[in-house]
C-alpha atoms as a PDB file:
ATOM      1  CA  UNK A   1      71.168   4.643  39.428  1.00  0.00           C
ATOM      2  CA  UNK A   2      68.588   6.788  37.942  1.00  0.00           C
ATOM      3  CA  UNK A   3      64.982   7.386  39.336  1.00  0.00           C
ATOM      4  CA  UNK A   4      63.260   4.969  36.843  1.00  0.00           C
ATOM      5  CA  UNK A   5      65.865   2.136  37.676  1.00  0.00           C
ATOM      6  CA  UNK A   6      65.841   3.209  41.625  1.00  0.00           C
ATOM      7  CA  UNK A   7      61.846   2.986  41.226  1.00  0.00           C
ATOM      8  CA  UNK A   8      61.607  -0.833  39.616  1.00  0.00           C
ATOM      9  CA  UNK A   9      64.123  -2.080  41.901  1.00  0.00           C
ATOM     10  CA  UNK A  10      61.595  -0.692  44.952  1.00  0.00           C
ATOM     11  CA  UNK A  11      59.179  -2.757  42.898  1.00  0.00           C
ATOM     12  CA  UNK A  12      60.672  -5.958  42.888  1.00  0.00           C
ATOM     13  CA  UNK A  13      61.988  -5.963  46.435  1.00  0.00           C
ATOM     14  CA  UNK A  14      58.205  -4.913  47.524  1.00  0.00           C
ATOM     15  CA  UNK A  15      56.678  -8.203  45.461  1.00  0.00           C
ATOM     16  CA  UNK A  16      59.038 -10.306  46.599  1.00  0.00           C
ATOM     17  CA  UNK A  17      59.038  -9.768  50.572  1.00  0.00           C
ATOM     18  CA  UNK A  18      55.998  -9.325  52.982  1.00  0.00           C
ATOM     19  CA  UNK A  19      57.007  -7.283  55.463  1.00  0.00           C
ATOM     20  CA  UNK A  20      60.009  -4.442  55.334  1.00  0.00           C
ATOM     21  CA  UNK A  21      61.620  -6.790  58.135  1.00  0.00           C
ATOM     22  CA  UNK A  22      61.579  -9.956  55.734  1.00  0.00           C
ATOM     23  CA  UNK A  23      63.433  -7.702  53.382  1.00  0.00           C
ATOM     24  CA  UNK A  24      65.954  -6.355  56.040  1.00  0.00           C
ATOM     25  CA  UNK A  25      66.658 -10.222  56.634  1.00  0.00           C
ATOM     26  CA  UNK A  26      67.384 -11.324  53.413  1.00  0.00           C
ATOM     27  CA  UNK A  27      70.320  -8.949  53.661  1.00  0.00           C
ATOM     28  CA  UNK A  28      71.780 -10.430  56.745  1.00  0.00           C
ATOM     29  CA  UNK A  29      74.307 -13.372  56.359  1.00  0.00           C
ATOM     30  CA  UNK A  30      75.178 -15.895  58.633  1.00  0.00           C
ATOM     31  CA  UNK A  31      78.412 -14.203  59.233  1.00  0.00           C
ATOM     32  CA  UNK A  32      77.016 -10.893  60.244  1.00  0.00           C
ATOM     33  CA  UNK A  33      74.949 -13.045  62.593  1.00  0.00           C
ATOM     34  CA  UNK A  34      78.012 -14.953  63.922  1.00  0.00           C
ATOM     35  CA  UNK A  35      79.934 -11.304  64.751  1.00  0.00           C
ATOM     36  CA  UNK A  36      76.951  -9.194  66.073  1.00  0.00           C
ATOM     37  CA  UNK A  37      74.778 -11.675  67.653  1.00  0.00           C
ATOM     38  CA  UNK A  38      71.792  -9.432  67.676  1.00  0.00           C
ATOM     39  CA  UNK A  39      69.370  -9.748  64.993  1.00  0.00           C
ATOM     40  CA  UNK A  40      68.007  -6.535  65.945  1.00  0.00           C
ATOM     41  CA  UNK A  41      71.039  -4.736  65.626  1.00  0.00           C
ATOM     42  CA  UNK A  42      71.539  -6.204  62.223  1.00  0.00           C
ATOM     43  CA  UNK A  43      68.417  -5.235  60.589  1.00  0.00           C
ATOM     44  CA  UNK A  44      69.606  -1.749  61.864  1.00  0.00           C
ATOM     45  CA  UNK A  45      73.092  -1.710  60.224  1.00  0.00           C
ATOM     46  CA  UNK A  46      71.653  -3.201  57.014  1.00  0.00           C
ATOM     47  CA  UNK A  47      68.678  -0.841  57.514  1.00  0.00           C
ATOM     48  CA  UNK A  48      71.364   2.383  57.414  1.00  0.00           C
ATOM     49  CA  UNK A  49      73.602   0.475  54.639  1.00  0.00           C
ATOM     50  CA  UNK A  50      76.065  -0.146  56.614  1.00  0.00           C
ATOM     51  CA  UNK A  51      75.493  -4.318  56.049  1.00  0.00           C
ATOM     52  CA  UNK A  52      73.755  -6.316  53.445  1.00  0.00           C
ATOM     53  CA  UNK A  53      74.251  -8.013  50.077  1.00  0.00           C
ATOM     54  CA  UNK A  54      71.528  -6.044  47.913  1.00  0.00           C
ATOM     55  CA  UNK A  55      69.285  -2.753  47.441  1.00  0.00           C
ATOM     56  CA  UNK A  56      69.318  -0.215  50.382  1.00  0.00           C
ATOM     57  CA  UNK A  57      65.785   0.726  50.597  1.00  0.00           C
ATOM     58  CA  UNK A  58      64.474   3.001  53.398  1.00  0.00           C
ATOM     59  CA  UNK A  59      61.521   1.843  55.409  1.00  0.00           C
ATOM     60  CA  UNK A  60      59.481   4.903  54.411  1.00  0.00           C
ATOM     61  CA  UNK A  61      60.046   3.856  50.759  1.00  0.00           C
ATOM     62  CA  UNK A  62      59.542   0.105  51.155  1.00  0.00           C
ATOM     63  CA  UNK A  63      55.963   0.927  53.341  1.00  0.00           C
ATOM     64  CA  UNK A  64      55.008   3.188  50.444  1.00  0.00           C
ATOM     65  CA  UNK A  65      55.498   1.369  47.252  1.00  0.00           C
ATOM     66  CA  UNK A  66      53.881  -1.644  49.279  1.00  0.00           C
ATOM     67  CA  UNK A  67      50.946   0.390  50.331  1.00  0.00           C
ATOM     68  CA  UNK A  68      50.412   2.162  46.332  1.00  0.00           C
ATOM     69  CA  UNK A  69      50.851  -1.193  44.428  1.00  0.00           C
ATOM     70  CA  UNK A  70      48.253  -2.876  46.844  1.00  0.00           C
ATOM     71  CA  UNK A  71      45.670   0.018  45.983  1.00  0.00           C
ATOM     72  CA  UNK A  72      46.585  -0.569  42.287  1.00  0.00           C
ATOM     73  CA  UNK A  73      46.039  -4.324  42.805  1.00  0.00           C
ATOM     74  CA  UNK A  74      42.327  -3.414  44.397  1.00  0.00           C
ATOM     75  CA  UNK A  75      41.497  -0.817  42.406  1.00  0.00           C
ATOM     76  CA  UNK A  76      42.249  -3.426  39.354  1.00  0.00           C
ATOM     77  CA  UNK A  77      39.944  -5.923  41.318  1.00  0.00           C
ATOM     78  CA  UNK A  78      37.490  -3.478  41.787  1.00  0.00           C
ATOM     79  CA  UNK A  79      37.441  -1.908  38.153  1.00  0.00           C
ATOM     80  CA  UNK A  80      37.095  -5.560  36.695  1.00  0.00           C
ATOM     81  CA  UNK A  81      33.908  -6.228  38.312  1.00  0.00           C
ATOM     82  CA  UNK A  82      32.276  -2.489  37.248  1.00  0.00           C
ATOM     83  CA  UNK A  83      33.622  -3.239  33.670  1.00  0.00           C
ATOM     84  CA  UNK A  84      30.736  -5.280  31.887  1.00  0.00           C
ATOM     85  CA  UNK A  85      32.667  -6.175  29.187  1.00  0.00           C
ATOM     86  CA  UNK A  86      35.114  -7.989  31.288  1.00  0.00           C
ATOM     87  CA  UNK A  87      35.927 -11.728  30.349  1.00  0.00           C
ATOM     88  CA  UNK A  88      33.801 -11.410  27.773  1.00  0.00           C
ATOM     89  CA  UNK A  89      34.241 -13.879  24.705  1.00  0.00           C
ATOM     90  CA  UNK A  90      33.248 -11.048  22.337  1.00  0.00           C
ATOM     91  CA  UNK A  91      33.345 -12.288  18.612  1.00  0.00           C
ATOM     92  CA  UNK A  92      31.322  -9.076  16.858  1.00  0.00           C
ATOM     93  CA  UNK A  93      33.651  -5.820  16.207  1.00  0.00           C
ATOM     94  CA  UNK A  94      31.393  -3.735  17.653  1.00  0.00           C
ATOM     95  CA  UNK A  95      30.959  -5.212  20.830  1.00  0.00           C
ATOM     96  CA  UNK A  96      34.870  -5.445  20.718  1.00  0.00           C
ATOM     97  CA  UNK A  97      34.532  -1.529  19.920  1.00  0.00           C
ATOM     98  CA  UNK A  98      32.609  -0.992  22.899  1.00  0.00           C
ATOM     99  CA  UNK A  99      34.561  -3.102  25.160  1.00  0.00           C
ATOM    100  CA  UNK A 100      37.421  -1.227  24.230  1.00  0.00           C
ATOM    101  CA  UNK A 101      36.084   2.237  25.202  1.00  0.00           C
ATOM    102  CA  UNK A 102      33.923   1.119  28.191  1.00  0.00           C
ATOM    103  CA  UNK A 103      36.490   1.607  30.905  1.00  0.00           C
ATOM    104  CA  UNK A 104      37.510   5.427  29.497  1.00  0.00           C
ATOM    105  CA  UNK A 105      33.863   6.210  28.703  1.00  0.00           C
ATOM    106  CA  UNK A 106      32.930   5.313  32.355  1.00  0.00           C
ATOM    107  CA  UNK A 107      36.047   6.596  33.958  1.00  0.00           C
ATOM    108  CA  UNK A 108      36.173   9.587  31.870  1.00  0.00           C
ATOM    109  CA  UNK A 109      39.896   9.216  31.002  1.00  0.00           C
ATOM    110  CA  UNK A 110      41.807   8.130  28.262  1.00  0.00           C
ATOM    111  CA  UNK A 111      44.071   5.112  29.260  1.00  0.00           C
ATOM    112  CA  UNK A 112      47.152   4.170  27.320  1.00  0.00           C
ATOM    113  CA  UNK A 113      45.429   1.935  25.068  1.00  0.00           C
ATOM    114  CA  UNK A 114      45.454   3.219  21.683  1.00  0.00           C
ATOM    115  CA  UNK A 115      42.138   3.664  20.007  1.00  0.00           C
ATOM    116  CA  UNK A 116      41.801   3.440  16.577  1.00  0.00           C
ATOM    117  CA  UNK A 117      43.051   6.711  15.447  1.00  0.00           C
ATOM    118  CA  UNK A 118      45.839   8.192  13.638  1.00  0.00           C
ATOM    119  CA  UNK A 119      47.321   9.498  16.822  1.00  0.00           C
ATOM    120  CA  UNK A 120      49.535   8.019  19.160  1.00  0.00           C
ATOM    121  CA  UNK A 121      49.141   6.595  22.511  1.00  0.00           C
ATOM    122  CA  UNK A 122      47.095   9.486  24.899  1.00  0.00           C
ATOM    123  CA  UNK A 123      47.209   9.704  28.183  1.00  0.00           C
ATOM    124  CA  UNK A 124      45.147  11.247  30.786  1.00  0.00           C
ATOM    125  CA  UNK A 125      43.139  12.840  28.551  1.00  0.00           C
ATOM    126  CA  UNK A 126      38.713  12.447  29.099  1.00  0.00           C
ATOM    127  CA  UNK A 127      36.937  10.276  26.303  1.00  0.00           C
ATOM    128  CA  UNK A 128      33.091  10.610  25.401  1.00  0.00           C
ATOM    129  CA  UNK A 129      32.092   8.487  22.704  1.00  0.00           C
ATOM    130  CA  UNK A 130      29.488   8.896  20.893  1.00  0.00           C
ATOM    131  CA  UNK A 131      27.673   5.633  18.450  1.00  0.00           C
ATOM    132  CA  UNK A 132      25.326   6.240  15.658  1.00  0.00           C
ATOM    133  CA  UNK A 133      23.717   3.014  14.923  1.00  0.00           C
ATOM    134  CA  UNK A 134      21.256   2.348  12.219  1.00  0.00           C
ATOM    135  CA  UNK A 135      18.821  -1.518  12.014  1.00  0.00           C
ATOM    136  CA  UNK A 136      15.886  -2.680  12.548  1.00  0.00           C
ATOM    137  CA  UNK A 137      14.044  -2.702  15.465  1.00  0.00           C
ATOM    138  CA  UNK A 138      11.584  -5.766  17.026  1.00  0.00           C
ATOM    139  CA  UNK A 139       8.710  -4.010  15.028  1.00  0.00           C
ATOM    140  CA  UNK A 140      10.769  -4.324  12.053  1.00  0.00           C
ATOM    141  CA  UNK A 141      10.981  -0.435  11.722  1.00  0.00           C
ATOM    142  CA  UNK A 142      14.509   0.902  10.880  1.00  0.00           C
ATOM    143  CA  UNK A 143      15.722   3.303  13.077  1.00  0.00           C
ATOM    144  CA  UNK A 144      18.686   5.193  13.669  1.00  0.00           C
ATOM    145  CA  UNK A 145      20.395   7.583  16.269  1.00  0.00           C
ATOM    146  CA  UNK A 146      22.882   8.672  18.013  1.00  0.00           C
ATOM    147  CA  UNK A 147      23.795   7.379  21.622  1.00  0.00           C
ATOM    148  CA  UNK A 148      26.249   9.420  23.990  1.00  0.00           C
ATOM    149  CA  UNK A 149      27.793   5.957  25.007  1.00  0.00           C
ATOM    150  CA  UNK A 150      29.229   7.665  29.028  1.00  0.00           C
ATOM    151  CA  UNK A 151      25.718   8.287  29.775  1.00  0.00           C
ATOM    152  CA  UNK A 152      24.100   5.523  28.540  1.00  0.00           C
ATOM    153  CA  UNK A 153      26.914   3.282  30.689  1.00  0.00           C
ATOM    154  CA  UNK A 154      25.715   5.327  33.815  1.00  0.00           C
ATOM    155  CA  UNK A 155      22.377   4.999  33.435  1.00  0.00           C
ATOM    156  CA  UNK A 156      22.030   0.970  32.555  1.00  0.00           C
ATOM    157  CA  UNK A 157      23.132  -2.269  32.313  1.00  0.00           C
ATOM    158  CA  UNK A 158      25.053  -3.048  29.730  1.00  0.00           C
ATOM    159  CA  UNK A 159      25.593  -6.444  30.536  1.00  0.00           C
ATOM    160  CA  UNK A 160      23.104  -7.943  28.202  1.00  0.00           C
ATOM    161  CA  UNK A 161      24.459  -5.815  25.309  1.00  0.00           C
ATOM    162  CA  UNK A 162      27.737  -7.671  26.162  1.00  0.00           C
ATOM    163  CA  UNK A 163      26.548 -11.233  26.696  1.00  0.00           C
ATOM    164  CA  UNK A 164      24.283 -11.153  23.489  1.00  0.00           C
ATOM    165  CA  UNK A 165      20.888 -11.254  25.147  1.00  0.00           C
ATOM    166  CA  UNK A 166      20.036  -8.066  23.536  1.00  0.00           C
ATOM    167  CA  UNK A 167      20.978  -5.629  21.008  1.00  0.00           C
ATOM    168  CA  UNK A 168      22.298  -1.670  21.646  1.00  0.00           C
ATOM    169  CA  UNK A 169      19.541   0.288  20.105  1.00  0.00           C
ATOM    170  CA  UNK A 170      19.372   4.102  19.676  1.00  0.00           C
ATOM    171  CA  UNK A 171      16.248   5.480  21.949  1.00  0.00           C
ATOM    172  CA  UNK A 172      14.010   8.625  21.633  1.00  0.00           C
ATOM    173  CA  UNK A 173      15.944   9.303  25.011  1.00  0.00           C
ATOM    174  CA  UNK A 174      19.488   9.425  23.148  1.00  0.00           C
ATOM    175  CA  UNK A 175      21.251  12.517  21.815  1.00  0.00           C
ATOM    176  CA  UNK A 176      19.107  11.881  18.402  1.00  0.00           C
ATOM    177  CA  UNK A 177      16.482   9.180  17.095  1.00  0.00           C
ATOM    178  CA  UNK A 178      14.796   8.736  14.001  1.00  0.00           C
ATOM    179  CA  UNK A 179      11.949   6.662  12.678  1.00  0.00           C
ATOM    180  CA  UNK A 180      12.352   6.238   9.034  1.00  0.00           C
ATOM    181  CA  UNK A 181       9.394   4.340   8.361  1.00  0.00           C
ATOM    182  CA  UNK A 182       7.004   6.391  10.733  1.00  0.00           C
ATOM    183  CA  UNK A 183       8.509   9.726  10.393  1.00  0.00           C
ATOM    184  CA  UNK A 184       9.567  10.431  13.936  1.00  0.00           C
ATOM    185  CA  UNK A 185      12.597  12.426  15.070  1.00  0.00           C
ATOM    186  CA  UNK A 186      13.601  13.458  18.253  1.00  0.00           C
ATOM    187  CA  UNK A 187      16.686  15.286  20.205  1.00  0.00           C
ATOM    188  CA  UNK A 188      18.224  15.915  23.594  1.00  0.00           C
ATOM    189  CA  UNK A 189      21.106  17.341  24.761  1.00  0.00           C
ATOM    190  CA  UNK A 190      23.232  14.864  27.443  1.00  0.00           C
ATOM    191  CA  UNK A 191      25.098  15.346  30.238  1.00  0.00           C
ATOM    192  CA  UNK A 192      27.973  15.670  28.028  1.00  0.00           C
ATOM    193  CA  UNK A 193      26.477  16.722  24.826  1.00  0.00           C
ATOM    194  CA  UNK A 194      24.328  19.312  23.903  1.00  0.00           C
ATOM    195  CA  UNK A 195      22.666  18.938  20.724  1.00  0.00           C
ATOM    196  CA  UNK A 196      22.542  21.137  18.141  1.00  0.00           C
ATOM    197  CA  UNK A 197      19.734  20.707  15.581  1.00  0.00           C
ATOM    198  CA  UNK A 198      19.514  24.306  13.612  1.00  0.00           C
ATOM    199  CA  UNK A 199      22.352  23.719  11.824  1.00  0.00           C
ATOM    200  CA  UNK A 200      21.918  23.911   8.142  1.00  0.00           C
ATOM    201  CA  UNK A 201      24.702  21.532   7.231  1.00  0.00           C
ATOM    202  CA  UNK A 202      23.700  18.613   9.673  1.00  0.00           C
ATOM    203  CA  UNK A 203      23.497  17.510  13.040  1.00  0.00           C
ATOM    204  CA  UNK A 204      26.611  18.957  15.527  1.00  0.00           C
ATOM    205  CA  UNK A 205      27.490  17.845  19.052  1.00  0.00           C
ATOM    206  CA  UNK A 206      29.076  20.286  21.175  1.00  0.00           C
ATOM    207  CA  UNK A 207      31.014  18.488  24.277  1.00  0.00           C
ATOM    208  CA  UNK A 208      30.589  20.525  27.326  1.00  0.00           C
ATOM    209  CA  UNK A 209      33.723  20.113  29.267  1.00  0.00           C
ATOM    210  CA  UNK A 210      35.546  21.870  26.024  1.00  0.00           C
ATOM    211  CA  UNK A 211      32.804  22.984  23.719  1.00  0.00           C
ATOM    212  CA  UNK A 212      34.228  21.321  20.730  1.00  0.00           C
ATOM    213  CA  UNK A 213      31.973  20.965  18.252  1.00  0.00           C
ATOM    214  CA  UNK A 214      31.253  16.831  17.020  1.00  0.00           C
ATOM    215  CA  UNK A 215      29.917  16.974  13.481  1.00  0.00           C
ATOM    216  CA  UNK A 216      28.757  13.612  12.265  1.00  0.00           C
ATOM    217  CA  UNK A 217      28.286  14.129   8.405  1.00  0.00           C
ATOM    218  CA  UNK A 218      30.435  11.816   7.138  1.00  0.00           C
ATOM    219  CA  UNK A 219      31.186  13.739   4.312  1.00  0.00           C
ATOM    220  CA  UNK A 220      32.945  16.492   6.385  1.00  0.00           C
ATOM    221  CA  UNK A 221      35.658  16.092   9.172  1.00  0.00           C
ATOM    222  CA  UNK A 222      34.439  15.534  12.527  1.00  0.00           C
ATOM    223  CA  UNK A 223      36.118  18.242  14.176  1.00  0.00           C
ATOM    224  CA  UNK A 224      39.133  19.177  16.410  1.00  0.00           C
ATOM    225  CA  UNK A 225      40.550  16.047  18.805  1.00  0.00           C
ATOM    226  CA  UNK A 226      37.518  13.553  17.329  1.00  0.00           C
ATOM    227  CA  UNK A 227      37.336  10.869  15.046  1.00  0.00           C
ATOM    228  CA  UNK A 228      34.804   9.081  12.729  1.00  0.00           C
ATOM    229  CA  UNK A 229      35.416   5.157  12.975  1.00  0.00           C
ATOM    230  CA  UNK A 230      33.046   3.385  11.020  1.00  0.00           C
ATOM    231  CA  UNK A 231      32.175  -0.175  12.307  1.00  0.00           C
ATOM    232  CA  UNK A 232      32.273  -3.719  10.243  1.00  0.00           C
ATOM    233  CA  UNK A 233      29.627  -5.459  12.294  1.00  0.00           C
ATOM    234  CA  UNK A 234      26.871  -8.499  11.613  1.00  0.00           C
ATOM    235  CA  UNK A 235      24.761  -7.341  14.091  1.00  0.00           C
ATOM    236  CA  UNK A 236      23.117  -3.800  12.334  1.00  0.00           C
ATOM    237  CA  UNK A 237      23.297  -2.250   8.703  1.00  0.00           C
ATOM    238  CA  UNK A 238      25.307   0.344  10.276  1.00  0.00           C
ATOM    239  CA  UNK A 239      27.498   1.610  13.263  1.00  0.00           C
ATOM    240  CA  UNK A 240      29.928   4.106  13.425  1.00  0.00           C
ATOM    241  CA  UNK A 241      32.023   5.046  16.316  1.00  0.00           C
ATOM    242  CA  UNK A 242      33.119   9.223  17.028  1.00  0.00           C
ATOM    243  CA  UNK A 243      35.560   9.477  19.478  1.00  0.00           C
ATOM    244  CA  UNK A 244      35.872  12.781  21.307  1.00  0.00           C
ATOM    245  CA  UNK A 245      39.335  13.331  23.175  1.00  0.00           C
ATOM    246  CA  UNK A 246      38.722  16.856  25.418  1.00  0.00           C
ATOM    247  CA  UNK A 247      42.262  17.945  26.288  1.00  0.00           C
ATOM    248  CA  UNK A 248      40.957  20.426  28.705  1.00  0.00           C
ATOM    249  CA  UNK A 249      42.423  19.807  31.990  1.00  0.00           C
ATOM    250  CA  UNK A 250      39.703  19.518  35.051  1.00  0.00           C
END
């Protein structure tokens, strides 16, 4: 038997019994009963593999596996109420696009879902996304910007973005904002972002953990381990999603 193997048959004696002694039962026949007459004794002989009809699993093991897929099973519990986006009947492909990326952008790592990327599955790599959105807003102004989505998940609510009380709008707090009707622009660096605004070929993003540089023109590439997604949505003229994978370990 191989680890892998050795490792899901742990699993499925752990979900199926309680207790390690529950397991150590369901080994013992009526026979061995019959012979030994001492339960005790025959939880010990199946215990060292001397008895039983199945798996020999050591206690240590057994306690273990019980004790990590219980912490999985509340951590799961736990993440579901933190995620916003959870049993959400999302219709809109952006929301979808958010939902998607919330857990990663919040958590910092890349999970094995697969984005939308030509890559293949990642794992336990750190995601910061970052969404350029451009509509109207409730002056009937069209603005535009571009929101380092990790920051703006630890700094609000995004449950109202998710339930469709209200619309995801760039800010003059965001990495970027602009005013196209009165002329205003604005920039700031993020926690993960700092901004780079001299540039005379566009806007650039440099992540901090890696200091890979984001570019956003969409007529050039967006730069080493990101990705320009552009977003069919009813709910703006425009959203695009950049997806920066830092493969710097931390």
């Amino acid at each position: 038997m191989n680890q892998e193997e050795g490792l899901t048959a742990v699993d499925n004696i752990v979900t199926q019994f309680n207790t390690y002694e529950d397991f150590l039962d369901s080994q013992i026949t009526t026979v061995d009963l019959y012979y030994l007459e001492d339960e005790g004794l025959a939880r010990q002989l199946v215990e060292l593999g001397y008895r039983g009809t199945g798996e020999v699993v050591k206690r240590e093991d057994f306690e273990a596996r019980k004790a990590a897929i219980e912490f999985a099973r509340q951590a799961e519990r736990t993440l579901k109420k933190t995620l916003t986006s959870a049993s959400k009947d999302l219709q809109d492909n952006f929301l979808k696009a958010l939902a998607v990326r919330e857990e990663d952008n919040r958590n910092g790592k890349v999970s094995l879902k697969q984005l939308q990327t030509d890559s293949c599955y990642i794992l336990k790599k750190q995601l910061a996304s970052v969404i350029f959105i451009r509509d109207k807003n409730s002056h009937g102004q069209e603005v535009s910007g571009y929101i380092d989505y990790a920051h703006r998940l630890k700094t609000e609510d995004f449950e109202v973005y998710f339930n469709g009380k209200k619309r995801l709008l760039p800010r003059s707090t965001d990495l970027s904002f602009y005013n196209w009707d009165n002329h205003l622009a604005v920039c700031n660096s993020s926690p993960n972002y700092q901004v780079i605004a001299d540039n005379p070929e566009g806007l650039l993003f440099k992540y901090k953990r890696d200091r890979k540089i984001l570019n956003v023109d969409p007529k050039a590439q967006p730069g080493d381990n990101s990705t320009r997604i552009p977003i069919q949505t009813n709910l703006y003229i425009q959203a695009v999603i950049f997806d920066h994978i830092s493969r710097r370990k931390t």
